[in-house]
Structure formats: structure tokens, C-alpha cells
Protein backbone atom coordinates (compact mmCIF):
# COMPACT_ATOMS: atom_id res chain seq x y z
CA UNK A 1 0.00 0.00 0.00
CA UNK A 2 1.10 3.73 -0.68
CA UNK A 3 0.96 4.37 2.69
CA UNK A 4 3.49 2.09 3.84
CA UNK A 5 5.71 3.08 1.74
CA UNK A 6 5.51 6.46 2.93
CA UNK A 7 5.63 5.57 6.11
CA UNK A 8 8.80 3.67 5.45
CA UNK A 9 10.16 6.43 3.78
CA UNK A 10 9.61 8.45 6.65
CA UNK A 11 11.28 6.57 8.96
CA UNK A 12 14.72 5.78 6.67
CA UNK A 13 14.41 10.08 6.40
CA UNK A 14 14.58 10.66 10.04
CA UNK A 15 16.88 7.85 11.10
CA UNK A 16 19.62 8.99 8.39
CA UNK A 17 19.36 12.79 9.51
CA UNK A 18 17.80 14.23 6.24
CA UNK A 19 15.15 16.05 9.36
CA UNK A 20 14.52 18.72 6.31
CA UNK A 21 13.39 15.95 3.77
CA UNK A 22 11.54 14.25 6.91
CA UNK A 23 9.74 17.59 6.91
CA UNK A 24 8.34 17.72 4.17
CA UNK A 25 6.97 14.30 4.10
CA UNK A 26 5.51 14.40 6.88
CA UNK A 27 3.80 17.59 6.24
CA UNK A 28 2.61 15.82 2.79
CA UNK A 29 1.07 13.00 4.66
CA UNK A 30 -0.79 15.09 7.35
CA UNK A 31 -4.20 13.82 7.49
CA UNK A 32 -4.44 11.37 4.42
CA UNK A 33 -4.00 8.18 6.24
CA UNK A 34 -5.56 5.77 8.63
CA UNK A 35 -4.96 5.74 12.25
CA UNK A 36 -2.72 2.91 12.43
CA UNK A 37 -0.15 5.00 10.20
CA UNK A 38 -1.06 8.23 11.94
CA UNK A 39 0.24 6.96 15.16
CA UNK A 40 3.46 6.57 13.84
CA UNK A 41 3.52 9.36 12.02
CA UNK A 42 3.25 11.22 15.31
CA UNK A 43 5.72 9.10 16.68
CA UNK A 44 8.30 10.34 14.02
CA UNK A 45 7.70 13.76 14.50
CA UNK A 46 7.93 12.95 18.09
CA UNK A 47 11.58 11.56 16.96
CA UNK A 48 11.94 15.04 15.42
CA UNK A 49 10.91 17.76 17.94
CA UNK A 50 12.93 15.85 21.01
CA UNK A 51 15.56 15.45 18.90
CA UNK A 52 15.41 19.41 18.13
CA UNK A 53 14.63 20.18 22.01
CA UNK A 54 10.99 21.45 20.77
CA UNK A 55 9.94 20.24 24.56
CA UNK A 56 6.64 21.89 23.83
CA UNK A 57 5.68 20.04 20.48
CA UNK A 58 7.18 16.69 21.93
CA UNK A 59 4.94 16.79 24.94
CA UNK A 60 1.68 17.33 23.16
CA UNK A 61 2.74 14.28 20.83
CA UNK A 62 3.87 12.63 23.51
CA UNK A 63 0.26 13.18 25.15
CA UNK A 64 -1.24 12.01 21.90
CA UNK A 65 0.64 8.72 21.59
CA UNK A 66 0.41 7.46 25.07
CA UNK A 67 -3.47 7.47 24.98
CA UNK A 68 -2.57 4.30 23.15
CA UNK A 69 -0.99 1.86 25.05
CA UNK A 70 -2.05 -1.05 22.97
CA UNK A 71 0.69 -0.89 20.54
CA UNK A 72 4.24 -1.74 21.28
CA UNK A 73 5.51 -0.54 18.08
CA UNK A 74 4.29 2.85 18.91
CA UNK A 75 4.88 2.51 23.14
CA UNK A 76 8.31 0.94 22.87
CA UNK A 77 9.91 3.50 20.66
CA UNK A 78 7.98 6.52 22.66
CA UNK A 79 9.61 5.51 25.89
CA UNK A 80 13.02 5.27 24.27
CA UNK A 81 12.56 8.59 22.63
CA UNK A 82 11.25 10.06 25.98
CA UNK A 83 14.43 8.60 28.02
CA UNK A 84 17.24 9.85 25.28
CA UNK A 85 15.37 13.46 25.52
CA UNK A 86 15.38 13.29 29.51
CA UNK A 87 18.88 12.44 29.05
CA UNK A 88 19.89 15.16 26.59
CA UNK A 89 17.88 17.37 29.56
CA UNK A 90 19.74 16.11 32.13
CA UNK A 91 16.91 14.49 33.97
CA UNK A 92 17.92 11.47 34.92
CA UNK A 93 15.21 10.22 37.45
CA UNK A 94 12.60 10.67 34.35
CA UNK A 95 15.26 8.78 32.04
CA UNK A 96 15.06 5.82 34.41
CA UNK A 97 11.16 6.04 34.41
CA UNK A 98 11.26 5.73 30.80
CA UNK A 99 13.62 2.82 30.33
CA UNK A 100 11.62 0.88 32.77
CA UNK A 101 8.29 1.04 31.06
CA UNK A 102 9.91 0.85 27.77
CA UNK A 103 11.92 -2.07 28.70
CA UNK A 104 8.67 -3.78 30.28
CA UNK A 105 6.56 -3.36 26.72
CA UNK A 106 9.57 -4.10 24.49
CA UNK A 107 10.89 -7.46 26.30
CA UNK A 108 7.17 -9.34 25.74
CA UNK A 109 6.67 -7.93 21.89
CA UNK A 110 10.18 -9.41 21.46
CA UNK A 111 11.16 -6.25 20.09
CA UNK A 112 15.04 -6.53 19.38
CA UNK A 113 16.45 -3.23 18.39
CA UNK A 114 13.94 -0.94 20.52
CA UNK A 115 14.99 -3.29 23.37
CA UNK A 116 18.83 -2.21 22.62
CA UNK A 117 17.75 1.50 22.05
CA UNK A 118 16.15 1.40 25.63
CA UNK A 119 19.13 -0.71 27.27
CA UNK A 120 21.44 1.87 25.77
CA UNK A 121 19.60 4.52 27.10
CA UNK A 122 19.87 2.79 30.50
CA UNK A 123 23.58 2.46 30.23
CA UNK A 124 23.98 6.09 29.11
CA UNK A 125 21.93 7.02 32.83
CA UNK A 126 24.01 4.75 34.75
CA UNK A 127 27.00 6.51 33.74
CA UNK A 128 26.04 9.88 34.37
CA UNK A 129 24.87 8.74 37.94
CA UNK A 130 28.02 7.54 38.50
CA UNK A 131 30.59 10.48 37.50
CA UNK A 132 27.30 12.75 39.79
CA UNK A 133 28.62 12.71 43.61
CA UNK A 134 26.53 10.82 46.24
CA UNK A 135 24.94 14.26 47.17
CA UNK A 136 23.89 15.32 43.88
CA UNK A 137 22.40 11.99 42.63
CA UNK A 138 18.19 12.34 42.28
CA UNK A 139 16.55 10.10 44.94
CA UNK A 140 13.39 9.73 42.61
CA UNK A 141 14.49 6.40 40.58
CA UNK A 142 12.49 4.55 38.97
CA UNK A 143 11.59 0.98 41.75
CA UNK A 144 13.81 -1.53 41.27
CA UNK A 145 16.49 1.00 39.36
CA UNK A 146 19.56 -0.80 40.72
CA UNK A 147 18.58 -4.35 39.49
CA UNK A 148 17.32 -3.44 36.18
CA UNK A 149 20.59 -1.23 35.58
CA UNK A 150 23.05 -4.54 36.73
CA UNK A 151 21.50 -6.89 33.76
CA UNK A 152 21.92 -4.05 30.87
CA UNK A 153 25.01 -5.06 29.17
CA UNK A 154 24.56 -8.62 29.59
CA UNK A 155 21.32 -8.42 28.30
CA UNK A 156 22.71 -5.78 25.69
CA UNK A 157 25.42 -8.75 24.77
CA UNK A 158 22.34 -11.40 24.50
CA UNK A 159 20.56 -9.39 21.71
CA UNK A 160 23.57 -8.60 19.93
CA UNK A 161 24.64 -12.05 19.58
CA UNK A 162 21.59 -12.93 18.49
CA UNK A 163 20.93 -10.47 15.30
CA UNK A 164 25.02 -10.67 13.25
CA UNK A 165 25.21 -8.62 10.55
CA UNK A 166 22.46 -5.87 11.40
CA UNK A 167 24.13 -2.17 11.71
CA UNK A 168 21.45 -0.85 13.98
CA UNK A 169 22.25 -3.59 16.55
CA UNK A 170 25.41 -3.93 16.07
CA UNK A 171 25.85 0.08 16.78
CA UNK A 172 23.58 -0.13 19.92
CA UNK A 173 25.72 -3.07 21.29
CA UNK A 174 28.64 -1.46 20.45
CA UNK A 175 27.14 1.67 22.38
CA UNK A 176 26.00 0.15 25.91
CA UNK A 177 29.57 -1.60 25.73
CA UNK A 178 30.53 2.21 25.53
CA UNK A 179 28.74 3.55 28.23
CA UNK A 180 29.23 0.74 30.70
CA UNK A 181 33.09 1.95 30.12
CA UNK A 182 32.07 5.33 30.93
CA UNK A 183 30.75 4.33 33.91
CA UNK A 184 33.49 2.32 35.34
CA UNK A 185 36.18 5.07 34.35
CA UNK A 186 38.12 2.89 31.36
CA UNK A 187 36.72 4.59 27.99
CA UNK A 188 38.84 6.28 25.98
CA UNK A 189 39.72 7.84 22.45
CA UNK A 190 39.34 4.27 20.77
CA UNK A 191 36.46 2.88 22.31
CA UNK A 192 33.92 5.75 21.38
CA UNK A 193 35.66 6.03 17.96
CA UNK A 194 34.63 2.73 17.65
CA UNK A 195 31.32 3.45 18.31
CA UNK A 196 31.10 6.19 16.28
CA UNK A 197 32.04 4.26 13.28
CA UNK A 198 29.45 1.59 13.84
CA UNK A 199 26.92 4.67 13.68
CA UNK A 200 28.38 6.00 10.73
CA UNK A 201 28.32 2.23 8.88
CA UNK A 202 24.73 1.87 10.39
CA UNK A 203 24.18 5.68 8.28
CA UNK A 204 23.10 7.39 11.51
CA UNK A 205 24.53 11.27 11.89
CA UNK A 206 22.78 11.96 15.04
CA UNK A 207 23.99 9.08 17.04
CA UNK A 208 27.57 9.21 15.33
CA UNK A 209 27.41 12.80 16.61
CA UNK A 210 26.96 11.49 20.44
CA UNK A 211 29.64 9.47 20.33
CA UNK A 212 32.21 12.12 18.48
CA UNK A 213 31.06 13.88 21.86
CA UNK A 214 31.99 11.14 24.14
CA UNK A 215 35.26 10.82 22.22
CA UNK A 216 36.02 14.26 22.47
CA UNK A 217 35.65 14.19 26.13
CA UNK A 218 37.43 11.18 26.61
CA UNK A 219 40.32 12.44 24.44
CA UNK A 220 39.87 16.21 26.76
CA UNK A 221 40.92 13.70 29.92
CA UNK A 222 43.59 12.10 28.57
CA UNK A 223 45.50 15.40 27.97
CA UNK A 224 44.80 15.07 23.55
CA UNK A 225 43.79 18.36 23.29
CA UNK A 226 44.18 18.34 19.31
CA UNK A 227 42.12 15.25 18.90
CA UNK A 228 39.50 16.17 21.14
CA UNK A 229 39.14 19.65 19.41
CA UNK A 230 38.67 17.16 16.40
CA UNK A 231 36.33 15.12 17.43
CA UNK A 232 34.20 18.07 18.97
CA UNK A 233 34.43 19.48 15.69
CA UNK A 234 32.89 16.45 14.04
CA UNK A 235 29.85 16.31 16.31
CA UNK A 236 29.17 19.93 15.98
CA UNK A 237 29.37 19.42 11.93
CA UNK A 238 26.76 16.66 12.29
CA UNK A 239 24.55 18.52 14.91
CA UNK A 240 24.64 21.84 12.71
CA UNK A 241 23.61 19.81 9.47
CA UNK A 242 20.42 17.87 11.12
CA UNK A 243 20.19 20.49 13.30
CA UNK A 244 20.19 18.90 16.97
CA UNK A 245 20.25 21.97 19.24
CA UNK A 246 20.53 19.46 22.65
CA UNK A 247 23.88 17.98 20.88
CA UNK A 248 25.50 21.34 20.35
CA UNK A 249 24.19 22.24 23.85
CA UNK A 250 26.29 19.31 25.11
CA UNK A 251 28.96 19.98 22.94
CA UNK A 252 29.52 23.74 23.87
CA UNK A 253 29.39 22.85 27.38
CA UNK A 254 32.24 20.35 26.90
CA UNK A 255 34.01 22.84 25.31
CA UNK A 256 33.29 25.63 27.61
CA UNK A 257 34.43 22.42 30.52
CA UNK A 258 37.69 21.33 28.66
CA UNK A 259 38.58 24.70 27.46
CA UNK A 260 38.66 23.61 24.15
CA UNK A 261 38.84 25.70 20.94
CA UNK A 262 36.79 24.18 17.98
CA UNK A 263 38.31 26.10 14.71
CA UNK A 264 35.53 27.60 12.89
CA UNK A 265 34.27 25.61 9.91
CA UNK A 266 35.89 27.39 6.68
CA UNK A 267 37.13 24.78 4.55
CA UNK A 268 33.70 22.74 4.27
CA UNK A 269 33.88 19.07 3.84
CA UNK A 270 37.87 18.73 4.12
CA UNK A 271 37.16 20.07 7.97
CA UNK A 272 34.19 16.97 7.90
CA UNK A 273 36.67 14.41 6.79
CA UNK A 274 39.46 15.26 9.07
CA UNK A 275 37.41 15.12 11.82
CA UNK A 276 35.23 12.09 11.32
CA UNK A 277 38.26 10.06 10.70
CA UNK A 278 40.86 11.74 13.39
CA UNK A 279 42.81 12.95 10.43
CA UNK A 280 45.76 15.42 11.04
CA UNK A 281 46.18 17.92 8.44
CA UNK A 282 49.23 16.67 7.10
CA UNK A 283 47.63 12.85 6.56
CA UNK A 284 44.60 14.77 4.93
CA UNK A 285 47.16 16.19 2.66
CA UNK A 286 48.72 12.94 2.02
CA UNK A 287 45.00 10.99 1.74
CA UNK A 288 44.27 13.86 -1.07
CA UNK A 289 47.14 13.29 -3.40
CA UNK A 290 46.91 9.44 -2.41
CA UNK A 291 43.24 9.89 -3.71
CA UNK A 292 44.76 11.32 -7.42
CA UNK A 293 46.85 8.20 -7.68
CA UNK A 294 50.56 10.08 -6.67
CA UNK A 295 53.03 7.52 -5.40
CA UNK A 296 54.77 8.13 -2.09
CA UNK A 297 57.54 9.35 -4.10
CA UNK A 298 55.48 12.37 -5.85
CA UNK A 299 53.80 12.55 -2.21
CA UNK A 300 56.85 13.22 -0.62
CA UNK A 301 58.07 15.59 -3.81
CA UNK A 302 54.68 17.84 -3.68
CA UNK A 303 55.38 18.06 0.39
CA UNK A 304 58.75 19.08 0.17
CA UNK A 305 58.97 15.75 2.98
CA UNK A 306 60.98 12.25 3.07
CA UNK A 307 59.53 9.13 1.37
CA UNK A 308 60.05 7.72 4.60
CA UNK A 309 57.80 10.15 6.38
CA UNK A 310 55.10 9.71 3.75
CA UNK A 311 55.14 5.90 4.59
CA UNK A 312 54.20 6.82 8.01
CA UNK A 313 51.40 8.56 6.83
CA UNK A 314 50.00 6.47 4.43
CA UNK A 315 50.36 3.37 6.91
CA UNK A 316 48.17 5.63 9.63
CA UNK A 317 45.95 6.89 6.97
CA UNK A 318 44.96 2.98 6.65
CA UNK A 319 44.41 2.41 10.26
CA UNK A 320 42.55 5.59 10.69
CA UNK A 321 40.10 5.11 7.85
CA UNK A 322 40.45 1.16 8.54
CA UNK A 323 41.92 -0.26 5.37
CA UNK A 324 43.97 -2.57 3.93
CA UNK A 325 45.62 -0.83 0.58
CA UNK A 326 46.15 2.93 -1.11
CA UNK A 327 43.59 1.20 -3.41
CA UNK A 328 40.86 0.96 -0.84
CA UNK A 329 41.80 4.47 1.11
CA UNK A 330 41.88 6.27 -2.54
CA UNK A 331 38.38 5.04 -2.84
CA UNK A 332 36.88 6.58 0.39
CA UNK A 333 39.57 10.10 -0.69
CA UNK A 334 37.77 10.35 -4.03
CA UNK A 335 34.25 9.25 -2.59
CA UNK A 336 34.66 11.75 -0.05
CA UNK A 337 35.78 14.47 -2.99
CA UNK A 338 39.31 15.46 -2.20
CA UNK A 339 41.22 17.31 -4.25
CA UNK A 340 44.17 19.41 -4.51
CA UNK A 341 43.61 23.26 -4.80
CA UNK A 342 43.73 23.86 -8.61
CA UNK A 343 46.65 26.63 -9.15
CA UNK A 344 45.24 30.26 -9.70
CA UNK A 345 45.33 31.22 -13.20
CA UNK A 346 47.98 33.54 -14.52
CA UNK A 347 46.52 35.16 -17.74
């Protein structure tokens, strides 16, 4: 039916970040289709406004959708949605409200990657609670907070294991992993780059963008000032483009925390690149002529550096973009449209 496809549509336009082209759609589809696909309509633009910080707009659909509890395809995903918005808010008590119910409607409609969404929303509160002191902690938990939060990645690992090969679930596993780091004090650069990479694969901007944040910060503690500015930089491209107001939020305050300086955006999608993939600007240099086929030997020629010192590069290049050949990191160079400044014209 038509509808289904739009609705489909829909969904694949919010969950890849085109919000704009989501829009639109939505707007289109306003009123033309049965209540079954009007619920999740709402529940999209539900997706939308929390994920904007439109609190008002998200409560009234939020209103709208519980009144039918019925559905777990509409009362799973609400509950998720609610908790990463409480989160983004910093209320954590109501984030812990929300992954309980959630987790309580997902778990019997055997709902696999809403059940992951919710669990890593769980993780995500149990780390904040943690870094909070005693004092400041909320006494409002949901009942039972303690026990539910000591099965999460366990039960995380469970649903992972059980759907290979799915990008969603792998990125969700790959994010409560994340978090239950955070909350124990032993993340670092690698292990939300990792994450952020499974978000990327799994074509999600908004959740790559939360955990170029987390890298950012963990790269801040460590003392790697230059590849946390990077990695700050790279969330704030991908909050800017959806928009995400919350993420920036969360970014500026890390900034404004780490005292770090994010260099304004003025070479457009080189700045993108370099940041999404940890890039110095010497190895995006060296990734741009590698991407026009030069040898290390012309590399090293049109850098006035060694051939030695272009191997380096070339052999991080391949770790940072995770390949195996120039053939395979020229690809990604020339998909991502790097190119050498062409020389100013003399006549």
C-alpha cells in the first residue's frame, strides 16, 4: 500500500538525519491516512521535535501517543525517545522512568532493536549517575532502578549475539559496551571512535554525533587536546547539518568544561573528513594526493617531505580510515571528494 511506503520512507528520512526531507513528508502525509499509520507518524515527528529540544511540540505528541498503550511498536519506541530526551535534559530520574516502562513493553513484543535503544539509554543514565557525587544523585528512581541497571550489558550482549550482521544492533551493542566503560572510568579515544564508526556504517549522523562527543571528552581527559578539538568538531558538523540543538548544547558545554577551541568551519567538507576520521592535516594532505593516484615518491616531492615520512602517513591513513591498501583508502579520498587546490590562473 502507498501508505506504507511512505511511512517507510519516513522513517529511513529521520533515522539517516535528512530532518529537512523528513519535513516535508511528513507535512505531505498530514491527514491522508488511517490511524494505524497516523500513530506513527506522530511518533516520528515525536523523533523530530525531542531530537530538536521542541519540549513543547514533543509533549503534546507525547500526550497524543500514550493514549494508546495497545501498541508496542508505537509505546516501545515513545519511551526510548522520551528517556534519550530526559537524558539530553539532564533528567535522569525521568530517564530511568522511561527505560523501565519501555523495557517492560519491548521485552514481551520481542522487540530486538527498541529493546537495545532502551538498554542503551539505560547504560547512558548509569553513567552519568556515576561520574554525579553521592549528594547530587536524584533520589526519585524509577523501583527496582539498581537491578534493572546490573543486567543491561549482559542483556545488551544477549541481543547482539543474536541479530550478526544488522548495523542498527550492532551500533547499539557497540554503544552500551561504551557507556558501561564510561561508567566504570576505562573509555577512551578508541572505544567511542569505535562506536562512532558503527553509527556511521549503520548511516546514523545523530547518534555518530553522540559518540564524536563522548570521544572528544574522553580524548579532553587524557591530555589530547588536538584530537579532542577534532572530534568536537565532528559532532558539531553533524549537529549543525540535522540540526540537533541538545547535541550542540552538550557539545559547547564540553568545550566551555575542557577549554577547548573548535576552529571555525571554513574549509567545508575537508574540515568533515578530518574530523570524522581523526585525520591530522598533514595525513589529509597525504589521503588527497593518495586519492589522485601520486606515489609516495610524488607525495613526498609535492610536500617538500621524506619518502620515509610519507610511509608513516600512508600506513596511519589505513588504520585511521580502517583499510587494507592505497587502493581501498583512494576510494573513500575520491568518494569523499578530495582534491588538490587547482593553481590560480595567470593570464
Amino acid at each position: 500500500m502507498t501508505w506504507v511506503l511512505d511511512n517507510n520512507a519516513a522513517t529511513v528520512l529521520v533515522a539517516t538525519g535528512r530532518w529537512a526531507e523528513a519535513d516535508e513528508l511528513l507535512a505531505e502525509l498530514a491527514g491522508e491516512l488511517a490511524a494505524n499509520a497516523t500513530r506513527h507518524l506522530q511518533l516520528l515527528r515525536l523523533e523530530l521535535a525531542a531530537a530538536r529540544g521542541q519540549d513543547e511540540p514533543a509533549a503534546e505528541l507525547a500526550a497524543a501517543l500514550g493514549k494508546s498503550p495497545d501498541d508496542p511498536r508505537v509505546i516501545g519506541p515513545l519511551h526510548a525517545c522520551l528517556a534519550e530526551q530526559a537524558l539530553n535534559a539532564g533528567d535522569l530520574a525521568a530517564a530511568t522512568h522511561e527505560v523501565a516502562e519501555g523495557l517492560a513493553v519491548v521485552r514481551e513484543a520481542a522487540m530486538a532493536e527498541e529493546e537495545l535503544r532502551l538498554l542503551a539509554a539505560g547504560a547512558r543514565v548509569s553513567a552519568e549517575l556515576a561520574l554525579l557525587p553521592a549528594r547530587a544523585r536524584p533520589g526519585n528512581l524509577a523501583s527496582g532502578w539498581p537491578q534493572l541497571a546490573a543486567i543491561v550489558a549482559d542483556r545488551a550482549s544477549v541481543i547482539a549475539g543474536r541479530y550478526p550482521g544488522r548495523p542498527e544492533v550492532a551500533a547499539f551493542g557497540a554503544l552500551v559496551a561504551a557507556e558501561q566503560a564510561r561508567q566504570r572510568g576505562s573509555d577512551d579515544r578508541a572505544t567511542w571512535r569505535s562506536v562512532a564508526d558503527a553509527w556511521q556504517v549503520a548511516g546514523q549522523p545523530s547518534r555518530e554525533a553522540y559518540a564524536r562527543l563522548r570521544e572528544a571528552e574522553a580524548a579532553a581527559r587524557a591530555g589530547r587536546r588536538e584530537q579532542a578539538a577534532r572530534a568536537l568538531a565532528a559532532c558539531q558538523r553533524l549537529a549543525r547539518q540535522l540540526p540537533a540543538p541538545p547535541l550542540l548544547a552538550l557539545s559547547e558545554e564540553l568545550a566551555r568544561r575542557a577549554r577547548l577551541t573548535v576552529q571555525p568551519d571554513t574549509r567545508g567538507r575537508s574540515v568533515t573528513t578530518a574530523a570524522r576520521f581523526d585525520l591530522t592535516d598533514r595525513e589529509m594532505e597525504v589521503l588527497t594526493l593518495l586519492a589522485e593516484g601520486d606515489s609516495n615518491r610524488q607525495i613526498a616531492r609535492a610536500l617538500f617531505i621524506s619518502d620515509r615520512t610519507v610511509a608513516v602517513h600512508v600506513s596511519r591513513i589505513f588504520s585511521k580510515l580502517c583499510v587494507r591498501n592505497r587502493t581501498e583508502a583512494a576510494t573513500i579520498g575520491a568518494r569523499l571528494g578530495l582534491t588538490r587546490p587547482t593553481p590560480a590562473s595567470t593570464t
